[in-house]
Protein backbone atom coordinates (compact mmCIF):
# COMPACT_ATOMS: atom_id res chain seq x y z
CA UNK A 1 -29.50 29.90 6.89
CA UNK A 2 -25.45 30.12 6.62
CA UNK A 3 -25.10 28.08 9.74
CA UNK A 4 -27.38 25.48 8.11
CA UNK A 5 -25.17 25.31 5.25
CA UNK A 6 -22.16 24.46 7.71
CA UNK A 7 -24.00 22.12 10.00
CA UNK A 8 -24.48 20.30 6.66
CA UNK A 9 -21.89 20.14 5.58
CA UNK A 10 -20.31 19.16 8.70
CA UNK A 11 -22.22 16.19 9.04
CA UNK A 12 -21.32 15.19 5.14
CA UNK A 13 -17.83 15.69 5.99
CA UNK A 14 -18.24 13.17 9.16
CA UNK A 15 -20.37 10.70 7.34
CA UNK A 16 -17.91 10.25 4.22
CA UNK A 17 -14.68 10.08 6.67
CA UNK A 18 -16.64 7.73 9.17
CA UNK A 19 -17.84 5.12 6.25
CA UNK A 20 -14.40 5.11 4.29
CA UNK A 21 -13.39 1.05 4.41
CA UNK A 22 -10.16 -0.04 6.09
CA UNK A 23 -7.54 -0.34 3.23
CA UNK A 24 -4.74 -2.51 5.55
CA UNK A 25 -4.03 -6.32 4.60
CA UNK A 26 -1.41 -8.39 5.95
CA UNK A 27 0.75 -9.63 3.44
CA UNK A 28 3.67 -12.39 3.69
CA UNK A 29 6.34 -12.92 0.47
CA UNK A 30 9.39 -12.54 -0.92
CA UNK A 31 11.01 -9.09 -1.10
CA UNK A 32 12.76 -8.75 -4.43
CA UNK A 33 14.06 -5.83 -6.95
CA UNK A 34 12.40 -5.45 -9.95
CA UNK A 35 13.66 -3.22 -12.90
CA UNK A 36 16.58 -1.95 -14.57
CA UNK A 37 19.16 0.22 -12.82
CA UNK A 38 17.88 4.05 -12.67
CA UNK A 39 14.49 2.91 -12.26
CA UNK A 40 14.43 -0.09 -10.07
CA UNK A 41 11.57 -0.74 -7.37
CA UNK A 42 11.04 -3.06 -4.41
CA UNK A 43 8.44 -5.64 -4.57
CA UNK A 44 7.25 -8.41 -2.26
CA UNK A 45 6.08 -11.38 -4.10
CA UNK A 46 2.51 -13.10 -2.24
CA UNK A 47 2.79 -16.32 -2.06
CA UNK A 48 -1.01 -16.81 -1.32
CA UNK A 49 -2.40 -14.66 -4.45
CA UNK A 50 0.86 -15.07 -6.92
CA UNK A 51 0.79 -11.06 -7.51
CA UNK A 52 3.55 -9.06 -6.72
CA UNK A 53 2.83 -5.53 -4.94
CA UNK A 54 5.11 -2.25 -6.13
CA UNK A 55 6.33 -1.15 -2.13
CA UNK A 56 6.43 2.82 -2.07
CA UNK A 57 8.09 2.52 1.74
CA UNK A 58 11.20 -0.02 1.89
CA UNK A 59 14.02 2.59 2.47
CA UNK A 60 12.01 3.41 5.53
CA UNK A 61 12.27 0.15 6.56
CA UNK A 62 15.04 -1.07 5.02
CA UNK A 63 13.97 -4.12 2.34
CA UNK A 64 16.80 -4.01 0.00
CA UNK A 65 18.93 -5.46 2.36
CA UNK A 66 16.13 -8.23 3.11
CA UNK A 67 16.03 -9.47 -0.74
CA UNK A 68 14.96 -13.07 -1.33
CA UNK A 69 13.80 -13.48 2.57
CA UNK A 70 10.30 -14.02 3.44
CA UNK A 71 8.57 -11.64 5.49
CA UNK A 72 5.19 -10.65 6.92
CA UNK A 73 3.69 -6.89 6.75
CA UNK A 74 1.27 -4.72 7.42
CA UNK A 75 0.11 -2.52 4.35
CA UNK A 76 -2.59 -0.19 3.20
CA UNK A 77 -3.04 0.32 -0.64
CA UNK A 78 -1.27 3.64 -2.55
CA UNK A 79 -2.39 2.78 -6.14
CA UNK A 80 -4.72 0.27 -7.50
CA UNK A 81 -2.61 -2.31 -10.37
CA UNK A 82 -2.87 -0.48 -13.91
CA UNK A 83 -2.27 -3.22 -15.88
CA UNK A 84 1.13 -5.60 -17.04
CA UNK A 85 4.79 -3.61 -15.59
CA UNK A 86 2.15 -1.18 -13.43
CA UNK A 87 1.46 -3.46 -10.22
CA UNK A 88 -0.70 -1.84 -7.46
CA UNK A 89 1.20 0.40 -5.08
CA UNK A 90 1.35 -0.43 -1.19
CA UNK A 91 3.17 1.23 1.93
CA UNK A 92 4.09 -0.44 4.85
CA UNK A 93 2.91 -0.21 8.11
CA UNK A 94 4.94 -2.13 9.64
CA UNK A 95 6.76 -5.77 9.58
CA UNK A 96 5.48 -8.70 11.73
């Protein structure tokens, strides 16, 4: 009976990891810096939706220095947009 239990739940583990959706989305914008002083963030600005997209990532890649230029990406999703001065969260993958 216990190695029923595991089998089981096994095969739920597999079936929820193997039917999770694919949370990447290429993005293109303007990088800019959003808030005051000690608690500024990095956003890009989509041109193609008008939203602008709170980037957990940009020391790793370096998108302060790349403020005002337009750039392509590769993100998945952090944190769904709570509402106005909360956008959604994304981390980059990487730039194209």
């Amino acid at each position: 009976m216990k190695r029923i239990k595991i089998i089981l739940f096994l095969v739920a583990i597999l079936f929820t990891t193997g039917c999770t959706t694919d949370n990447t989305k290429v993005i293109t914008g303007y990088i800019a810096i959003k808030g005051s002083a000690p608690h500024s963030y990095v956003v890009i600005e989509d041109k193609e939706h008008h939203k602008e997209y709170k980037i957990d990532n940009a020391k790793a890649f370096d998108l302060e220095s790349k403020q005002k230029q337009n750039v392509t990406m590769e993100v998945s999703w952090v944190k769904e947009a709570v509402g106005p001065g909360f956008p959604a969260v994304i981390k980059v993958i990487k730039l194209l």
